[in-house]
C-alpha atoms as a PDB file:
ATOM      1  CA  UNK A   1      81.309  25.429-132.436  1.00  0.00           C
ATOM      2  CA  UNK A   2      81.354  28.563-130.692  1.00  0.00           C
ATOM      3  CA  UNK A   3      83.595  30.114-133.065  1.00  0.00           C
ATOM      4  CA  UNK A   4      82.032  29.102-135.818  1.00  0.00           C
ATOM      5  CA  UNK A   5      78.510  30.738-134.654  1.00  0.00           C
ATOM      6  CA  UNK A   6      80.564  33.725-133.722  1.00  0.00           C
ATOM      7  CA  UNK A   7      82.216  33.504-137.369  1.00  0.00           C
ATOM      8  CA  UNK A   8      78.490  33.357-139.243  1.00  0.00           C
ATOM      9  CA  UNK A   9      76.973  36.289-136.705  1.00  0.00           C
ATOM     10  CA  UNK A  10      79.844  38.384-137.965  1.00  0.00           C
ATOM     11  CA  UNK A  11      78.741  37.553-141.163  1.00  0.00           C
ATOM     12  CA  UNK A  12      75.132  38.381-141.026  1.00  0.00           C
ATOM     13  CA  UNK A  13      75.677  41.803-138.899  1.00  0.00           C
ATOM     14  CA  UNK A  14      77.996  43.002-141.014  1.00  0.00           C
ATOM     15  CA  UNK A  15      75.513  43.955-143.606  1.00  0.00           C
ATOM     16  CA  UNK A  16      73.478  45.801-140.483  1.00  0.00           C
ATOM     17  CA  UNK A  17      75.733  48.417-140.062  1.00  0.00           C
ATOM     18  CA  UNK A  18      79.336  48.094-139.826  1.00  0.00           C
ATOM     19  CA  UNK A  19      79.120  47.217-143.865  1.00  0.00           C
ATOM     20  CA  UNK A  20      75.755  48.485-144.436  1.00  0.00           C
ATOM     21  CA  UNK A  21      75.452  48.491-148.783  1.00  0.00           C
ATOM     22  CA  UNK A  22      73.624  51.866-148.473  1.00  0.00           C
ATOM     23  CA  UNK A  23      75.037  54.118-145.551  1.00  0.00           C
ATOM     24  CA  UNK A  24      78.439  52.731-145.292  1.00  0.00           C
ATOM     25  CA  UNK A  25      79.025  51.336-148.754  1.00  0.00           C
ATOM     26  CA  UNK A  26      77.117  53.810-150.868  1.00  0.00           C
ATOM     27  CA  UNK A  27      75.630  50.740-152.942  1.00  0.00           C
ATOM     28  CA  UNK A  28      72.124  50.690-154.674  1.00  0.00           C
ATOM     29  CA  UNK A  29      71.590  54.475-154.497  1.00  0.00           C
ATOM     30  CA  UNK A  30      69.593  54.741-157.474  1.00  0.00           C
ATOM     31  CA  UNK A  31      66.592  52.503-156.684  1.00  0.00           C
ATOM     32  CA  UNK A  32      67.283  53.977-152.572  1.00  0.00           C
ATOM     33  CA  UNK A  33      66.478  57.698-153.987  1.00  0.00           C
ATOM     34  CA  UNK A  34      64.006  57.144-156.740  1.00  0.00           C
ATOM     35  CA  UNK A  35      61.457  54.528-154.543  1.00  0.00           C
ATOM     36  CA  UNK A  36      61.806  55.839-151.000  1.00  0.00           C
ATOM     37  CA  UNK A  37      58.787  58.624-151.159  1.00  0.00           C
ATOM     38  CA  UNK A  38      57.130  55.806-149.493  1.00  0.00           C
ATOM     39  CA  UNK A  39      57.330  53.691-146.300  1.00  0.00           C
ATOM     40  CA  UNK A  40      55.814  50.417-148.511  1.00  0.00           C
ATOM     41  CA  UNK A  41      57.483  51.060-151.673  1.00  0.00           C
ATOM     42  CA  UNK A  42      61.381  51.137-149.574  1.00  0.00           C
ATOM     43  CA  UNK A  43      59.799  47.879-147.955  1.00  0.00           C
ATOM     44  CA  UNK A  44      58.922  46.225-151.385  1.00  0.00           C
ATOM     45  CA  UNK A  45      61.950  47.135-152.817  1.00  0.00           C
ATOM     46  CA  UNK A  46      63.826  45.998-150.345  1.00  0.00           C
ATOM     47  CA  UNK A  47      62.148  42.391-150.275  1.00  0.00           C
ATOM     48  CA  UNK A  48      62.744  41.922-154.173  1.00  0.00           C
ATOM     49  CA  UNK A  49      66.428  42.330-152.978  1.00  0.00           C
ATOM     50  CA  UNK A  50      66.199  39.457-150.285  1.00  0.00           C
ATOM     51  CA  UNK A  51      64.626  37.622-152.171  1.00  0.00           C
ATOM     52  CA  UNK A  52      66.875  38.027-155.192  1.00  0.00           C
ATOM     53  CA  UNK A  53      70.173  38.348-153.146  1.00  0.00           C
ATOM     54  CA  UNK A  54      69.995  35.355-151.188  1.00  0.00           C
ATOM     55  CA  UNK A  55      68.471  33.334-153.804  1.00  0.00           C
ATOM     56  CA  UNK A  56      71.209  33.817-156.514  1.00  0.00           C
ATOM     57  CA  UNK A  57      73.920  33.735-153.612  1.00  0.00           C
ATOM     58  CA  UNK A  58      72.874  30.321-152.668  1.00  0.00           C
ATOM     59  CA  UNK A  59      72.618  29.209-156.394  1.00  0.00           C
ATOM     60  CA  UNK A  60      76.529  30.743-157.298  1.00  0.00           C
ATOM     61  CA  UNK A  61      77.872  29.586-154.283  1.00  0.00           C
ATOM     62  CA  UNK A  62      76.307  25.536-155.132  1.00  0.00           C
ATOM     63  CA  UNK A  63      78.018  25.808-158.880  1.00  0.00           C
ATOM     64  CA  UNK A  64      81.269  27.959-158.206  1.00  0.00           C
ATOM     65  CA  UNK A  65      83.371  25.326-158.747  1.00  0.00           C
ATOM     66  CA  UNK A  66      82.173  24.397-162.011  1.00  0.00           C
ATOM     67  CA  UNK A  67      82.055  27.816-163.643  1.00  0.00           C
ATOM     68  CA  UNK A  68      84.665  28.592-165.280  1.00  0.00           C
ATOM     69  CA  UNK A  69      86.242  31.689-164.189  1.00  0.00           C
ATOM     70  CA  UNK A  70      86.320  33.401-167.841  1.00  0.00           C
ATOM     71  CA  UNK A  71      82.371  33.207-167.898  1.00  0.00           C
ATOM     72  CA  UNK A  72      81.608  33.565-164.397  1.00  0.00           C
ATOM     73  CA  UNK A  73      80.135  37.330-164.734  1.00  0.00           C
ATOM     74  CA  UNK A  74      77.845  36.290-167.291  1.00  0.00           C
ATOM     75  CA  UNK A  75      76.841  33.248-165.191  1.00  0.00           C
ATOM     76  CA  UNK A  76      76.134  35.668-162.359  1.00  0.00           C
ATOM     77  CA  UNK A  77      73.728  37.747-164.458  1.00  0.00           C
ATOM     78  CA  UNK A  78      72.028  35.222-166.336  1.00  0.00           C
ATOM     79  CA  UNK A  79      71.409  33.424-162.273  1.00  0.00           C
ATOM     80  CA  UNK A  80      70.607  37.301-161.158  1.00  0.00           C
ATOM     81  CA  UNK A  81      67.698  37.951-164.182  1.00  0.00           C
ATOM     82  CA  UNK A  82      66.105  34.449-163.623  1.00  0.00           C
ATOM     83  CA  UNK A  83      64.822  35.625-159.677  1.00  0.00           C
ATOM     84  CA  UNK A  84      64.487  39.004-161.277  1.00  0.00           C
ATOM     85  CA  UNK A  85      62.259  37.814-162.785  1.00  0.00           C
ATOM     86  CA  UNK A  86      60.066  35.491-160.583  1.00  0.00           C
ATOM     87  CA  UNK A  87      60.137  38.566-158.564  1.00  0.00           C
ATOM     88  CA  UNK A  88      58.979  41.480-161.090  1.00  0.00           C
ATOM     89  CA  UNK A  89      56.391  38.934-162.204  1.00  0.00           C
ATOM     90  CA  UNK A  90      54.720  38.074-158.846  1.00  0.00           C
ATOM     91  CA  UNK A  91      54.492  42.301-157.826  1.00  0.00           C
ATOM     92  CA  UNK A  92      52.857  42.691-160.995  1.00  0.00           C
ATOM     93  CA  UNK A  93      50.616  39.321-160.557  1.00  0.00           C
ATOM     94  CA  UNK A  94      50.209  40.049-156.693  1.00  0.00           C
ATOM     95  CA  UNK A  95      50.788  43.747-156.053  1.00  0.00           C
ATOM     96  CA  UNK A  96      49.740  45.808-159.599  1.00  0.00           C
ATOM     97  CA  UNK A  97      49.902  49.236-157.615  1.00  0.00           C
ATOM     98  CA  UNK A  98      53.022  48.398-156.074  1.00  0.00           C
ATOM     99  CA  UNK A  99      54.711  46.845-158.902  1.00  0.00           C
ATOM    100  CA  UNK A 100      53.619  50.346-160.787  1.00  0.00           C
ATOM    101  CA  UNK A 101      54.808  52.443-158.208  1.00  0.00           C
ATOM    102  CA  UNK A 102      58.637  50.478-158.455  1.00  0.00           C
ATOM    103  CA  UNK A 103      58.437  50.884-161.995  1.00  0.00           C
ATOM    104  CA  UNK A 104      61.557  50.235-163.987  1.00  0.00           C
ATOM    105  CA  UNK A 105      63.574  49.515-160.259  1.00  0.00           C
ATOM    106  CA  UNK A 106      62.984  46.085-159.745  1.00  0.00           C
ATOM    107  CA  UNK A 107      63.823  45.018-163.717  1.00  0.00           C
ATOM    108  CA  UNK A 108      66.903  46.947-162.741  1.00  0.00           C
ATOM    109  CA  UNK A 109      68.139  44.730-159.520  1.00  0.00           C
ATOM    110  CA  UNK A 110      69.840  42.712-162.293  1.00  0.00           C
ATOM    111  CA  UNK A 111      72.613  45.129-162.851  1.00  0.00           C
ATOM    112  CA  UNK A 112      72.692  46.280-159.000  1.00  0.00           C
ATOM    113  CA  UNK A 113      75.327  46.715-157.566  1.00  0.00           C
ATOM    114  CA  UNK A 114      74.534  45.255-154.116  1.00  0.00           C
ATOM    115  CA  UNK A 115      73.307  42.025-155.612  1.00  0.00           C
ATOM    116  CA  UNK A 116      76.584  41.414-158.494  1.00  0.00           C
ATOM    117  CA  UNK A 117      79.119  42.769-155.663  1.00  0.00           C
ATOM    118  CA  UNK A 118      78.602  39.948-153.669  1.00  0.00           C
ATOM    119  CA  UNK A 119      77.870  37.426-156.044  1.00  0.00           C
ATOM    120  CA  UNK A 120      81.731  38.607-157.361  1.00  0.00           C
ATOM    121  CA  UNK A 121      83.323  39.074-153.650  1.00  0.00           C
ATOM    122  CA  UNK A 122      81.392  36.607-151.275  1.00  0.00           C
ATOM    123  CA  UNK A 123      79.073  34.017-153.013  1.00  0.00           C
ATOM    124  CA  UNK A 124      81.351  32.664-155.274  1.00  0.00           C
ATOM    125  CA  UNK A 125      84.071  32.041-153.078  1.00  0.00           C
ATOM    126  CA  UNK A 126      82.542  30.456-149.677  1.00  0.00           C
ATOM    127  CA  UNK A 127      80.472  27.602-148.893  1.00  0.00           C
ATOM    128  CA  UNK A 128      76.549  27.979-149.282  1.00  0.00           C
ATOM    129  CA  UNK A 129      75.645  28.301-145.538  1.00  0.00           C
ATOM    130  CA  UNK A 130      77.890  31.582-145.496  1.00  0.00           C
ATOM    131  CA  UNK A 131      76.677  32.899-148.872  1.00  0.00           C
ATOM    132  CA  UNK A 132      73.166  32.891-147.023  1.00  0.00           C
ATOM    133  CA  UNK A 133      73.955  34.622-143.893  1.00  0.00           C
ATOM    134  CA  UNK A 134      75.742  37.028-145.883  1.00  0.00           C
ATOM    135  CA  UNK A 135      73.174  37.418-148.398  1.00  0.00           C
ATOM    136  CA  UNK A 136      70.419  37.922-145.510  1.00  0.00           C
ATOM    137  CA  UNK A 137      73.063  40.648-143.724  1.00  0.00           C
ATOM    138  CA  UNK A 138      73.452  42.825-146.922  1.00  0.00           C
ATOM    139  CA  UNK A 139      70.066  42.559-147.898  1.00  0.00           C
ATOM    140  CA  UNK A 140      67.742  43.115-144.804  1.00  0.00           C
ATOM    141  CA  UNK A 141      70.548  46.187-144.093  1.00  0.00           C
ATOM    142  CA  UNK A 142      68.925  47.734-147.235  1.00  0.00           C
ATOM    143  CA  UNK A 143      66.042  46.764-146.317  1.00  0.00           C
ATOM    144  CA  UNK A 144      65.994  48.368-143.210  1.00  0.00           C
ATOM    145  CA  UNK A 145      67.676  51.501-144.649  1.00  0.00           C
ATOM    146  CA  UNK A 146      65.159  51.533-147.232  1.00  0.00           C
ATOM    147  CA  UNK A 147      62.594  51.534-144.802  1.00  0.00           C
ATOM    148  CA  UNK A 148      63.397  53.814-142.642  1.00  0.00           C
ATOM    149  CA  UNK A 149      64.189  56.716-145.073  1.00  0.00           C
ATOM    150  CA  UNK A 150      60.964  55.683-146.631  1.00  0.00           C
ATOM    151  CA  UNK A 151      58.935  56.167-143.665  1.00  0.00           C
ATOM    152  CA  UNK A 152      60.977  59.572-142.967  1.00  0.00           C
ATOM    153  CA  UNK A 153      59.713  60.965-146.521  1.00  0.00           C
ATOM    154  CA  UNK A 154      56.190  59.701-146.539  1.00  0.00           C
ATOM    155  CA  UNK A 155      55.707  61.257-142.583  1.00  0.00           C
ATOM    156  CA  UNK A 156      57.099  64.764-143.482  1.00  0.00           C
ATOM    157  CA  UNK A 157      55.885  64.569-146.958  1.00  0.00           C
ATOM    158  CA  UNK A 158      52.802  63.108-146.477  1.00  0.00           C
ATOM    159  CA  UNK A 159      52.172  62.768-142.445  1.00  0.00           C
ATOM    160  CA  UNK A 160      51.735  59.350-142.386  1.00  0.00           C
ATOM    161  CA  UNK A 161      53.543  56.012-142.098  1.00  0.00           C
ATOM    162  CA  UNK A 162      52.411  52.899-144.160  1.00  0.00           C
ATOM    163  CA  UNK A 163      49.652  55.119-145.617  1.00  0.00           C
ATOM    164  CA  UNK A 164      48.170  55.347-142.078  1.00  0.00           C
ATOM    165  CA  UNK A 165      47.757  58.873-141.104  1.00  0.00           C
ATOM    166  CA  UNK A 166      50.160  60.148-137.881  1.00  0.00           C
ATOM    167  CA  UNK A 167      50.253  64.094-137.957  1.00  0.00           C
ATOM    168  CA  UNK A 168      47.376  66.090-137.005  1.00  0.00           C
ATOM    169  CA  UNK A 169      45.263  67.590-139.501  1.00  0.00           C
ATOM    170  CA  UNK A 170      46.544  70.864-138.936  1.00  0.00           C
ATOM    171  CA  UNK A 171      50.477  70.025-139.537  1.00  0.00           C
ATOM    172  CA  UNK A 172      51.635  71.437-142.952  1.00  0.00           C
ATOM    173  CA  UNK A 173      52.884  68.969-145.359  1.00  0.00           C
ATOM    174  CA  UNK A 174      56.385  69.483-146.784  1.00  0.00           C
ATOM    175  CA  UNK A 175      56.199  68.265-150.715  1.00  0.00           C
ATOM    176  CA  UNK A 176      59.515  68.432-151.280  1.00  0.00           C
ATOM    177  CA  UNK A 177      60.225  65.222-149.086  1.00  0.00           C
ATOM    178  CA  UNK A 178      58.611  63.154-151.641  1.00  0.00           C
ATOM    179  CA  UNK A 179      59.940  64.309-154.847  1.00  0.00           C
ATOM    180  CA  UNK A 180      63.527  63.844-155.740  1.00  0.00           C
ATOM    181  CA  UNK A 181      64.915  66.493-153.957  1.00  0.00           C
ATOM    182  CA  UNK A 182      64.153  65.272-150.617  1.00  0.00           C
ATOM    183  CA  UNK A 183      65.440  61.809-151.196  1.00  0.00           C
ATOM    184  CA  UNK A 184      68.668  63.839-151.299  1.00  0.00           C
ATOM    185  CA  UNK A 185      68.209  65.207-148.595  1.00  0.00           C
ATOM    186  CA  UNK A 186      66.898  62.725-146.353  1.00  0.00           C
ATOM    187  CA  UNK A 187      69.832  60.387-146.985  1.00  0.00           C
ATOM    188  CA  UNK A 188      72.310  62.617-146.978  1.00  0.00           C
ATOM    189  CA  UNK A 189      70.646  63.600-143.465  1.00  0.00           C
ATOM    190  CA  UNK A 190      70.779  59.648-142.871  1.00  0.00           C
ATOM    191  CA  UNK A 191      74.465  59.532-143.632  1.00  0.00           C
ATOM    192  CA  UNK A 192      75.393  62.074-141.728  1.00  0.00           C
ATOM    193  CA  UNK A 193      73.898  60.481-138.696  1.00  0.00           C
ATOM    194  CA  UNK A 194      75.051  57.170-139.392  1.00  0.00           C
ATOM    195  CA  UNK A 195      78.887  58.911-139.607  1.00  0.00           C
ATOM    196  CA  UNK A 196      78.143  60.562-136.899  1.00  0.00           C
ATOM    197  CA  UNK A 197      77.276  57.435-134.640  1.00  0.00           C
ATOM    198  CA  UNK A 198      80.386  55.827-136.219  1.00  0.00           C
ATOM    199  CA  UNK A 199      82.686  58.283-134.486  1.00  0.00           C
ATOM    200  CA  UNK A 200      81.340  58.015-131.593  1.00  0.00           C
ATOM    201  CA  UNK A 201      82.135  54.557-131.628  1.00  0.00           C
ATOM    202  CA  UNK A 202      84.988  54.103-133.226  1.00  0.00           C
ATOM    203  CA  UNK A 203      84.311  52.553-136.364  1.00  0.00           C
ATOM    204  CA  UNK A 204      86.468  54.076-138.899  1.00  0.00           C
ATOM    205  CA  UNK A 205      85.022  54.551-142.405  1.00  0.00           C
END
């Protein structure tokens, strides 16, 4: 028993930080620089993804042994665009200014890479309780990641956090953080600290 918790915490840290799809993996950069000029847009992305990652895992991983392996990528997409779906259409039912703000990004979890990697590596080869724990690792790691540089745009960018205001009045705005540049910069400034912590303890990239 005590293995086997140890065996499913290993699983669902994992996607934290020691495998972490954005600052370790390099996964999912597209919708991570083009929705992060806000602290709630990173967050709202990043839900779609749980919701659409550990959905779809838990689906693949109850019919992987029934699929047959020539038309198992197709299977994976066609599982994929169904919670797409369900989740594009309650933003825009829901949330109309956030589901405008994502734009095109949350059509385009289908074809992420995040969500079809481990539909491909994990999900269809392991039992449904560990295609859930690692489906809630790798997803609430970009999440968090998503967050975070999110919140580190929108305060330098805009001086506030979740649209509530946090620098004085007199502290001077820098645009650049939330236009396309300075997604660039703030997660390559992310990665570099996230390396850096690595060295210091050991973990090898």
């Amino acid at each position: 028993m005590s293995s086997f918790k140890t065996s499913l915490a290993h699983e669902f840290t994992k996607g934290l930080w020691k495998e972490n799809p954005v600052l370790r993996m390099l996964l999912g950069l597209c919708p991570t620089l083009a929705v992060t000029n806000s602290a709630v847009n990173g967050l709202s992305m990043g839900l779609a993804v749980i919701f659409t990652l550990t959905c779809s895992s838990t689906l693949i991983s109850l019919i992987r042994n029934i699929v047959p392996k020539q038309v198992r990528i197709p299977t994976f997409i066609i599982v994929i665009a169904t919670f797409v779906t369900v989740a594009d259409r309650t933003l825009a039912a829901f949330f109309p200014t956030i589901s405008k703000a994502l734009g095109p990004y949350v059509p385009l979890i289908v074809v992420n890479c995040i969500i079809l990697g481990r539909q491909e590596a994990f999900a269809s080869k392991n039992p449904v309780h560990r295609a859930i724990i690692d489906a809630l690792g790798m997803s609430i790691g970009f999440t968090l990641t998503l967050t975070i540089l999110g919140m580190f745009r929108e305060l330098l960018g805009a001086g506030s956090i979740f649209n509530l205001p946090i620098m004085p009045e007199s502290f001077d705005t820098w645009l650049v953080m939330i236009l396309p540049p300075g997604a660039f910069l703030a997660l390559g400034l992310m990665i570099g600290i996230a390396n850096w912590i690595n060295s210091k303890l050991g973990i090898k990239s």
